[in-house]
PDB file of N, CA and C in Angstrom:
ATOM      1  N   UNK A   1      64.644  30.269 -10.378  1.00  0.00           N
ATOM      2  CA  UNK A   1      63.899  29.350  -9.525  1.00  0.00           C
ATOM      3  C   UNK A   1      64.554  29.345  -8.149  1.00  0.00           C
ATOM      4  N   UNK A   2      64.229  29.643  -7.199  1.00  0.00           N
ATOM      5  CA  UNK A   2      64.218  28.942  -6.124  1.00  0.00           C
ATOM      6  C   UNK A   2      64.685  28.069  -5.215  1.00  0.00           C
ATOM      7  N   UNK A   3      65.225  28.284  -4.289  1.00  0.00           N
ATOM      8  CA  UNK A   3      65.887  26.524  -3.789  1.00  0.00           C
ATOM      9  C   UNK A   3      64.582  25.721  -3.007  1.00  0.00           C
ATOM     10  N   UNK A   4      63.611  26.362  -2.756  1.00  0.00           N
ATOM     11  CA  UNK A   4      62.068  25.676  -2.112  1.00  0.00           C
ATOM     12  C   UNK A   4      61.777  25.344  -3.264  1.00  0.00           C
ATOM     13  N   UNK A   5      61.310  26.054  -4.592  1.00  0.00           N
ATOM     14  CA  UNK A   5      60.821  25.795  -5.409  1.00  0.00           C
ATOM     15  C   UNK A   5      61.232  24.362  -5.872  1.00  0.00           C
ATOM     16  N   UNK A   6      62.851  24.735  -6.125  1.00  0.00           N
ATOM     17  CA  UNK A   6      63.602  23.082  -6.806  1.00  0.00           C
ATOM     18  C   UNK A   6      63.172  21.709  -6.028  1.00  0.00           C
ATOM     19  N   UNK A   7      63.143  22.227  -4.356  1.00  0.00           N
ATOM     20  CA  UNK A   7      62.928  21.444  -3.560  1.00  0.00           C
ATOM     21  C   UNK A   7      61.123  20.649  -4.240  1.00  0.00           C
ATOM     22  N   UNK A   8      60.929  21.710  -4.303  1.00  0.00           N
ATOM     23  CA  UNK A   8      59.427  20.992  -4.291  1.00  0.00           C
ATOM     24  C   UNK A   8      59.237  20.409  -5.334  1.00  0.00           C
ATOM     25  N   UNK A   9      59.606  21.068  -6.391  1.00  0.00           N
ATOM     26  CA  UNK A   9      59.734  19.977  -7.998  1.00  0.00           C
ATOM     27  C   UNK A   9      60.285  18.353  -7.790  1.00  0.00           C
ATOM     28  N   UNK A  10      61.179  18.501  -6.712  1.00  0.00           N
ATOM     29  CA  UNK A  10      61.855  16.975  -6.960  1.00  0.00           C
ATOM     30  C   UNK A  10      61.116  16.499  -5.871  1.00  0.00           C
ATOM     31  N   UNK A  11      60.529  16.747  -5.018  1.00  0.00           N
ATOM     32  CA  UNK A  11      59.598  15.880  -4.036  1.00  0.00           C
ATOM     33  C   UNK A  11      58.510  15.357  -4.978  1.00  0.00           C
ATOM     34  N   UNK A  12      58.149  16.164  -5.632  1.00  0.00           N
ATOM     35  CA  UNK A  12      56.563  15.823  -6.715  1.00  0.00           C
ATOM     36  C   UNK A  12      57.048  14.748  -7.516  1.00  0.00           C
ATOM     37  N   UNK A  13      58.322  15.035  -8.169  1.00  0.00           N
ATOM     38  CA  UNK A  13      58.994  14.543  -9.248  1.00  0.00           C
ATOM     39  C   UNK A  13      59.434  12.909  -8.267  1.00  0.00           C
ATOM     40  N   UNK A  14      60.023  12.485  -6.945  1.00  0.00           N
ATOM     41  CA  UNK A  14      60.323  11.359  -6.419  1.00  0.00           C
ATOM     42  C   UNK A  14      58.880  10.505  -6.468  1.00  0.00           C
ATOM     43  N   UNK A  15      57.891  11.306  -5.703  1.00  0.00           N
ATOM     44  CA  UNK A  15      56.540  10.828  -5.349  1.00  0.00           C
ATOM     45  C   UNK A  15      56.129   9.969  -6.749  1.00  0.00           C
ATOM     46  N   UNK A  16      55.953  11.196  -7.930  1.00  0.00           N
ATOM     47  CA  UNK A  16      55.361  10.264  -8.973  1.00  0.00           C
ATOM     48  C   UNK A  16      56.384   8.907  -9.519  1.00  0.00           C
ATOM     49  N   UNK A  17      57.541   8.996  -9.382  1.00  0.00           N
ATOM     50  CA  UNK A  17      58.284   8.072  -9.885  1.00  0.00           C
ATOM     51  C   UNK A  17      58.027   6.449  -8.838  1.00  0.00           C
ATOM     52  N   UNK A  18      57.971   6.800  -7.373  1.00  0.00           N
ATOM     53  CA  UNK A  18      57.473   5.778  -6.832  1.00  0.00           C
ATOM     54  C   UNK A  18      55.969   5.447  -6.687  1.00  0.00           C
ATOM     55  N   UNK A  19      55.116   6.266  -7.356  1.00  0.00           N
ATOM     56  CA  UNK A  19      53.664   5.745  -7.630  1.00  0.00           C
ATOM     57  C   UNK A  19      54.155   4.913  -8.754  1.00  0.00           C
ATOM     58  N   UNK A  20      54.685   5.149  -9.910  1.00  0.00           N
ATOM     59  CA  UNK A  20      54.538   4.355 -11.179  1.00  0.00           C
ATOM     60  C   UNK A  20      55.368   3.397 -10.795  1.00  0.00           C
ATOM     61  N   UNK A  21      56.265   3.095 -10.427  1.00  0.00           N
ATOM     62  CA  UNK A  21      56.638   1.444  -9.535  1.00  0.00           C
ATOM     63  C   UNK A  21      56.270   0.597  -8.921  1.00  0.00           C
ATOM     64  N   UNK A  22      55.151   1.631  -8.080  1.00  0.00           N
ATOM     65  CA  UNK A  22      54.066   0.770  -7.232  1.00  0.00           C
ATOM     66  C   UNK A  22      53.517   0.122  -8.131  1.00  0.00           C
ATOM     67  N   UNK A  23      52.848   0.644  -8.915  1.00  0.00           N
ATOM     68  CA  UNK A  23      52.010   0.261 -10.383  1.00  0.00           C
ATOM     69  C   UNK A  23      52.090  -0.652 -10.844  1.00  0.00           C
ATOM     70  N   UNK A  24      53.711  -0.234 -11.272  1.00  0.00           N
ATOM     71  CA  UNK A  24      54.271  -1.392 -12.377  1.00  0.00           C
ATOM     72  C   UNK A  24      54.545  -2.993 -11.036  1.00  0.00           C
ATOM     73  N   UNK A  25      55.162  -2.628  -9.728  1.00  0.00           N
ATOM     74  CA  UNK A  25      54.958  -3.753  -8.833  1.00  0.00           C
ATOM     75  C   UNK A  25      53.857  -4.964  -9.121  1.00  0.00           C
ATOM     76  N   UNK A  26      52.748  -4.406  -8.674  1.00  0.00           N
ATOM     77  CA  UNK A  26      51.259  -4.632  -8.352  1.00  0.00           C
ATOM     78  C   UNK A  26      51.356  -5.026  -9.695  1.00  0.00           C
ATOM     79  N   UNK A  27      50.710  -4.911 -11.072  1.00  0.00           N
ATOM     80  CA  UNK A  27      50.855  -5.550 -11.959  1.00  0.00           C
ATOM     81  C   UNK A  27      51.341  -6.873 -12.540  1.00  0.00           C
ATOM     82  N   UNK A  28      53.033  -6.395 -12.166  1.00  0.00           N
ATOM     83  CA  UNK A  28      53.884  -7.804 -12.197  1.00  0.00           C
ATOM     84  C   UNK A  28      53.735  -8.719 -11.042  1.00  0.00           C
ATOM     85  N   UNK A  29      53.245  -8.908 -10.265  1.00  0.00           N
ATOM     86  CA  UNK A  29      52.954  -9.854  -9.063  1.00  0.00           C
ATOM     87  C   UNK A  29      51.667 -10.271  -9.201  1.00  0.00           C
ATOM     88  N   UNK A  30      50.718  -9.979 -10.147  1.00  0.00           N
ATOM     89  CA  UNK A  30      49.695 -10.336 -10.100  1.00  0.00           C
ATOM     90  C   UNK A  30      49.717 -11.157 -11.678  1.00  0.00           C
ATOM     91  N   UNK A  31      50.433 -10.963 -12.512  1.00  0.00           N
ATOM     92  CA  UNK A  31      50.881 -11.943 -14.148  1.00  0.00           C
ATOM     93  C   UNK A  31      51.627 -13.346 -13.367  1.00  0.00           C
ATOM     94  N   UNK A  32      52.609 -12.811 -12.342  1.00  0.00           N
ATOM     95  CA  UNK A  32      53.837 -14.359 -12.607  1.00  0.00           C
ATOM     96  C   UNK A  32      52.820 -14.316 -10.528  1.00  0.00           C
ATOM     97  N   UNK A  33      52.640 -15.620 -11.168  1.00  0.00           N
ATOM     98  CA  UNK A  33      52.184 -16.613 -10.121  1.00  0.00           C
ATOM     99  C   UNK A  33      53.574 -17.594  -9.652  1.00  0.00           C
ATOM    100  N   UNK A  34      53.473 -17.298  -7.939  1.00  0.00           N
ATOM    101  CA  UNK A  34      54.727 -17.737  -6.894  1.00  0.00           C
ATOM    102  C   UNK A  34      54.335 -19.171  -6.555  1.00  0.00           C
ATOM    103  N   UNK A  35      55.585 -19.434  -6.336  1.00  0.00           N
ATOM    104  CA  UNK A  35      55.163 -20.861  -5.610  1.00  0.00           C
ATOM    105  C   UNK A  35      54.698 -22.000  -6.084  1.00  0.00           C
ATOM    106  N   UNK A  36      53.891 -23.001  -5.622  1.00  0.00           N
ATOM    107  CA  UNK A  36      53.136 -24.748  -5.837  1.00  0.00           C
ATOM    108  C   UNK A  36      52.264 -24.424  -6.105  1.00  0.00           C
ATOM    109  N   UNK A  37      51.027 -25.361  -6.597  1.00  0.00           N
ATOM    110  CA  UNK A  37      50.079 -25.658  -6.840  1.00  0.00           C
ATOM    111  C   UNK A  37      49.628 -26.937  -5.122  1.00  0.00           C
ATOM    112  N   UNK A  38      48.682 -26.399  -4.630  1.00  0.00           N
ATOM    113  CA  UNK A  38      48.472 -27.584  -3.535  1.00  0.00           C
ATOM    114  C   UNK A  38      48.592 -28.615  -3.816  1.00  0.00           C
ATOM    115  N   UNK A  39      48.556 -29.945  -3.381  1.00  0.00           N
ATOM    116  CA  UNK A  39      48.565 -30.914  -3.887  1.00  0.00           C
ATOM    117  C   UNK A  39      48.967 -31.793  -3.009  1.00  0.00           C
ATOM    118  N   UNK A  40      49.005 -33.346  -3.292  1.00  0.00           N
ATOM    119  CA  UNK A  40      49.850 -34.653  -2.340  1.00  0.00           C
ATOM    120  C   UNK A  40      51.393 -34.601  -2.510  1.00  0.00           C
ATOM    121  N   UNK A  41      51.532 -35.246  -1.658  1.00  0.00           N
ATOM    122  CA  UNK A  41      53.030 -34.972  -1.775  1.00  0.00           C
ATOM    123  C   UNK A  41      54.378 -34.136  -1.217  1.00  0.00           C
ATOM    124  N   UNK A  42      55.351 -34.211  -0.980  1.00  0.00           N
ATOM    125  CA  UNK A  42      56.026 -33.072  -0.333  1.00  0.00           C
ATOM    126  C   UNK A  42      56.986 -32.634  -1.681  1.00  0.00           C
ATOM    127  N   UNK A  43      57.928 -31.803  -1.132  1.00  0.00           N
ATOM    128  CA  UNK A  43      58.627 -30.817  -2.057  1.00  0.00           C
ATOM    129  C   UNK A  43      59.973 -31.098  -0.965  1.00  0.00           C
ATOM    130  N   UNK A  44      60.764 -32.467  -2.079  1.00  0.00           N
ATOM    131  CA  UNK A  44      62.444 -31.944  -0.804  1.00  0.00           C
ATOM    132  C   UNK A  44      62.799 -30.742  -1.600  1.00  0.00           C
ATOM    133  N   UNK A  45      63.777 -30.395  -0.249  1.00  0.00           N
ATOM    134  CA  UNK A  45      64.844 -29.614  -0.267  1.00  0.00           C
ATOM    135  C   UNK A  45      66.040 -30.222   0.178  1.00  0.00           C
ATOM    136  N   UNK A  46      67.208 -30.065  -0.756  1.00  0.00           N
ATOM    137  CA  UNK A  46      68.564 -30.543  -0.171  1.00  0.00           C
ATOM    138  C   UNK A  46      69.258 -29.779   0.225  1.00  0.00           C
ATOM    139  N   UNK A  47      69.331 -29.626   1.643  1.00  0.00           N
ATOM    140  CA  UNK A  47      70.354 -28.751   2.451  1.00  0.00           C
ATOM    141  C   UNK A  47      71.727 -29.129   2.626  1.00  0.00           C
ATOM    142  N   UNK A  48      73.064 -28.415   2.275  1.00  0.00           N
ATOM    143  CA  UNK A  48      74.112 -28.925   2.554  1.00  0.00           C
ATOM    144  C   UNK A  48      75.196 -27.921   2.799  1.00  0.00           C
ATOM    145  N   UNK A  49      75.805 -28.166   3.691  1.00  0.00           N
ATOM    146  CA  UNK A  49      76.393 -27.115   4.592  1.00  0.00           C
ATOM    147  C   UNK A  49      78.373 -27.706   4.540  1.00  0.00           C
ATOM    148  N   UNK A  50      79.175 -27.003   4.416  1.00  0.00           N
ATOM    149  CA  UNK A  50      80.741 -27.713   4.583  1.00  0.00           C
ATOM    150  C   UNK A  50      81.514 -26.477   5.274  1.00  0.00           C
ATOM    151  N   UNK A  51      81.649 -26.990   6.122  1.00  0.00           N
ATOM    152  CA  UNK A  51      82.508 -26.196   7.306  1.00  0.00           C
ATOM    153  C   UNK A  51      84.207 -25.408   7.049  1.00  0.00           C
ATOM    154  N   UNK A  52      84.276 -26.588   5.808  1.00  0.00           N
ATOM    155  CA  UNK A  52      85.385 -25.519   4.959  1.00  0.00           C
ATOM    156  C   UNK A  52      86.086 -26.757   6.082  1.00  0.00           C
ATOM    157  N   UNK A  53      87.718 -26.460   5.317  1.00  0.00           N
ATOM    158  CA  UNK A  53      88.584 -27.485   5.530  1.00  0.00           C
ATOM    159  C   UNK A  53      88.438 -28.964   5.594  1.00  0.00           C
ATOM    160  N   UNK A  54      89.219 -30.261   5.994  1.00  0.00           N
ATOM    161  CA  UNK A  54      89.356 -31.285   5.489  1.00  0.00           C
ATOM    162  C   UNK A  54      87.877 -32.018   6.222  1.00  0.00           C
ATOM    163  N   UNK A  55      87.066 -31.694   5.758  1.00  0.00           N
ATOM    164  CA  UNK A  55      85.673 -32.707   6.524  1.00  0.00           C
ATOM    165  C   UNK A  55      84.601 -32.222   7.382  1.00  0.00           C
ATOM    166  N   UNK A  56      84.448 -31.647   7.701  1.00  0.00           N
ATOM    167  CA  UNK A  56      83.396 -31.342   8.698  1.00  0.00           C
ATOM    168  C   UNK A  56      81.989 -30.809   7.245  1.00  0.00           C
ATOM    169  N   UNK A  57      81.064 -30.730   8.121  1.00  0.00           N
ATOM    170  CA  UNK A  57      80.042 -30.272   7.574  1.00  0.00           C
ATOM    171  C   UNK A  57      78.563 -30.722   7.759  1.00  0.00           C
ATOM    172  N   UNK A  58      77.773 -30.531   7.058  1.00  0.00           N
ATOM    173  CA  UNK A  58      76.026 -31.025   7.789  1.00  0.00           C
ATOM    174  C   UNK A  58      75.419 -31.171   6.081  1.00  0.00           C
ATOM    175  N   UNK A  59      74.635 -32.372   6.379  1.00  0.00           N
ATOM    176  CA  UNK A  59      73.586 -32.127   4.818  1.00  0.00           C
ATOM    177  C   UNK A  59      72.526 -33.013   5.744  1.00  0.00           C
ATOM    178  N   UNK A  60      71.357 -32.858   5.160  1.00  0.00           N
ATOM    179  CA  UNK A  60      70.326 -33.134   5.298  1.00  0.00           C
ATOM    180  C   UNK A  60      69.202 -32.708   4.129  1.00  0.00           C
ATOM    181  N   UNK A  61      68.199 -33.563   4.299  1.00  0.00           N
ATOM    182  CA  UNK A  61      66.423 -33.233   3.257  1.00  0.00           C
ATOM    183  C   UNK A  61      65.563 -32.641   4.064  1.00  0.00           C
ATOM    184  N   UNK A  62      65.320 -31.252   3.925  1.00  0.00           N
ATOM    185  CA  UNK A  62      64.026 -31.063   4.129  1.00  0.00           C
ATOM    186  C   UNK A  62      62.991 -31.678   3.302  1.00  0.00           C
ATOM    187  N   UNK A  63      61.738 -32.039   4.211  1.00  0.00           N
ATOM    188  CA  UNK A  63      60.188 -32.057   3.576  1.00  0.00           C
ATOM    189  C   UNK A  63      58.890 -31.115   3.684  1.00  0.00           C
ATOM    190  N   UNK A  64      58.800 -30.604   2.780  1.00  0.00           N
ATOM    191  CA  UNK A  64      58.116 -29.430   2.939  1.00  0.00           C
ATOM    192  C   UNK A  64      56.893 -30.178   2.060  1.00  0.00           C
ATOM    193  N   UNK A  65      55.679 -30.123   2.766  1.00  0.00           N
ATOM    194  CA  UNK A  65      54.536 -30.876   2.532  1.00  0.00           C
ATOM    195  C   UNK A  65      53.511 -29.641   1.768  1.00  0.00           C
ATOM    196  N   UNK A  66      53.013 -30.172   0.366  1.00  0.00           N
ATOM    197  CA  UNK A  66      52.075 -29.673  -0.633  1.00  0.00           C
ATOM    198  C   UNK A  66      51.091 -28.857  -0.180  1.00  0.00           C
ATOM    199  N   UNK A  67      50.202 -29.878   0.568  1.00  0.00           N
ATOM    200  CA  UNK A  67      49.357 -29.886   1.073  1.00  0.00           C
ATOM    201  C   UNK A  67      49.207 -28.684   2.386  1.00  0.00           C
ATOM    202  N   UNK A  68      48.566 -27.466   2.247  1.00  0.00           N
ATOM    203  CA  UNK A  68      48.394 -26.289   2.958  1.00  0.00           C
ATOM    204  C   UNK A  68      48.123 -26.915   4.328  1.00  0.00           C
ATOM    205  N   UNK A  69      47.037 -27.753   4.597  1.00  0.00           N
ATOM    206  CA  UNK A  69      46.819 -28.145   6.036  1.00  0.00           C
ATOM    207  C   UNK A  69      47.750 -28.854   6.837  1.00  0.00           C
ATOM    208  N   UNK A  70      48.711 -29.886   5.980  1.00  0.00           N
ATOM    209  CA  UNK A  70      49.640 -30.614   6.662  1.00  0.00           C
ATOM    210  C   UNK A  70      50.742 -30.010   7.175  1.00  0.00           C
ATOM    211  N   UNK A  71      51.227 -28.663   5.922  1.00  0.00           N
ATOM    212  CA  UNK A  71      52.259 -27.666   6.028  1.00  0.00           C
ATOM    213  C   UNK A  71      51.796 -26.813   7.749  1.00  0.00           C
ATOM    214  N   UNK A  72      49.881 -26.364   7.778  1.00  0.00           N
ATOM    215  CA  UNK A  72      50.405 -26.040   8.980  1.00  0.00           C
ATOM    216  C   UNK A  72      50.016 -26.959  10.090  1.00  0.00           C
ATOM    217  N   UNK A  73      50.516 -27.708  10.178  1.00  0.00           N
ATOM    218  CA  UNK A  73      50.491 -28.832  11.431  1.00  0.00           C
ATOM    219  C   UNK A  73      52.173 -28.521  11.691  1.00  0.00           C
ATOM    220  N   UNK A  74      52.956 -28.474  10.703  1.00  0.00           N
ATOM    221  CA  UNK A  74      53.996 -28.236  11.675  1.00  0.00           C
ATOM    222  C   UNK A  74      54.595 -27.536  12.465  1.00  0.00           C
ATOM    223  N   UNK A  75      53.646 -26.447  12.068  1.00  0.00           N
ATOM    224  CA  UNK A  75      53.853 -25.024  13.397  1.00  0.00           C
ATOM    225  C   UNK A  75      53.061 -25.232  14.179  1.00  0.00           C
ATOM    226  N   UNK A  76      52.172 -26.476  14.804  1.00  0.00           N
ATOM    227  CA  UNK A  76      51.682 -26.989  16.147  1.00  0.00           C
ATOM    228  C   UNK A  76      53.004 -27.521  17.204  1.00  0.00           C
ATOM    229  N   UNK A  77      52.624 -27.044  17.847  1.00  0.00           N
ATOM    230  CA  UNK A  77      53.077 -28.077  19.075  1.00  0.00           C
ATOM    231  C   UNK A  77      52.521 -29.154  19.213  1.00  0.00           C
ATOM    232  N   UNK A  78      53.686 -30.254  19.606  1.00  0.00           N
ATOM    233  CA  UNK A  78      52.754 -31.787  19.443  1.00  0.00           C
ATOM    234  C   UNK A  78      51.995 -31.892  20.824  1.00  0.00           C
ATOM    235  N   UNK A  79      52.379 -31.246  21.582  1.00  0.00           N
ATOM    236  CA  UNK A  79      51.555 -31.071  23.058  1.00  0.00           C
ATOM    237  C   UNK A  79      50.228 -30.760  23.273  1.00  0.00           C
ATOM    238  N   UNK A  80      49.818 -29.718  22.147  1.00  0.00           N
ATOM    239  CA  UNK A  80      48.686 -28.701  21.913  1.00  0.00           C
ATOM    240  C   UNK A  80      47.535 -29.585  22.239  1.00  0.00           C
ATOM    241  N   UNK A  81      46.833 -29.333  22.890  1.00  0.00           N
ATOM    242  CA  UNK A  81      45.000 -29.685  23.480  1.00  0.00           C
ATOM    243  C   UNK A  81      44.316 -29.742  22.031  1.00  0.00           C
ATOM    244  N   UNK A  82      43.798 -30.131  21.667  1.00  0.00           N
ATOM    245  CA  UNK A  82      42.488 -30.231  20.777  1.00  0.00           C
ATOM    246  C   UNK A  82      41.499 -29.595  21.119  1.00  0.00           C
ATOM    247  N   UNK A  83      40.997 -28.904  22.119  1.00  0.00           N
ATOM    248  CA  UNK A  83      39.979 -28.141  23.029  1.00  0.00           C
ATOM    249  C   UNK A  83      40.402 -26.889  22.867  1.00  0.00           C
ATOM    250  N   UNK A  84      41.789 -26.299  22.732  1.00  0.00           N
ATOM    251  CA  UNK A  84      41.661 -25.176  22.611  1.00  0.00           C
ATOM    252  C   UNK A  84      42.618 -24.379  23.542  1.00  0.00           C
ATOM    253  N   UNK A  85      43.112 -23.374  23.726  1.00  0.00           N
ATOM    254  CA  UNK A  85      44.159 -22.988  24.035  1.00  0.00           C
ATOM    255  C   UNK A  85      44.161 -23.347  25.632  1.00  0.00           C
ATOM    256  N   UNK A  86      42.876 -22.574  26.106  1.00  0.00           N
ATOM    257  CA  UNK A  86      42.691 -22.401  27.467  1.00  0.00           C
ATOM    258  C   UNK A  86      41.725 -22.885  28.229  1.00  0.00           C
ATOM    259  N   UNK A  87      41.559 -24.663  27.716  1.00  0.00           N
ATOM    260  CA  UNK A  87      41.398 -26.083  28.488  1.00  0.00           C
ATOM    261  C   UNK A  87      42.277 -26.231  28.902  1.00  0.00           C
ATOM    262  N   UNK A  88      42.048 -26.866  30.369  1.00  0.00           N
ATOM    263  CA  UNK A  88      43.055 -27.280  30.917  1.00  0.00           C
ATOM    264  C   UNK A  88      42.453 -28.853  30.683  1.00  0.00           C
ATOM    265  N   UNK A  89      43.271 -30.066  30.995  1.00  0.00           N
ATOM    266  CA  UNK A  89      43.571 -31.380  30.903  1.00  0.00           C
ATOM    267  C   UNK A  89      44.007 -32.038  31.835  1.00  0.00           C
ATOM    268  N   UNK A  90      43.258 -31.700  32.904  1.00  0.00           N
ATOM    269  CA  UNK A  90      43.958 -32.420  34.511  1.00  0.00           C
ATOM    270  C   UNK A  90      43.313 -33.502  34.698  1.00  0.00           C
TER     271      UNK A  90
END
């Protein structure tokens, strides 16, 4: 055999091995369902951070809201026009 030949066996041979992963991917992402169910309500998160040595550090709750429409209100700007990008408001 060949060193093109070998070459080309294992290109065929990589290709099909990452089709059947794709496969098997796509499959498994479509059985296990991600994430919430919409709904009322938020979802904390407890963030907590320690700076290492005698004290320092940060904690805080995120609220991450159920509800798809409220979730995106918070990537508005609270400034934002209601009219639309390119009303002006003078």
């Amino acid at each position: 055999m060949t060193l093109g030949g070998l070459l080309a066996g294992m290109s065929v041979l990589v290709l099909v091995l990452l089709a059947a992963r794709a496969v098997q991917a796509v499959r498994t992402e479509h059985k296990s369902k991600r994430g919430i169910d919409p709904g009322r309500g938020d979802t904390l998160i407890d963030v907590n951070y320690a700076s290492g040595g005698g004290g320092g550090g940060h904690s805080t709750t995120i609220r991450v809201p159920k509800d798809p429409q409220e979730y995106a209100k918070a990537f508005v700007p609270k400034d934002a026009s209601q009219d639309g990008p390119n009303e002006r408001n003078d």
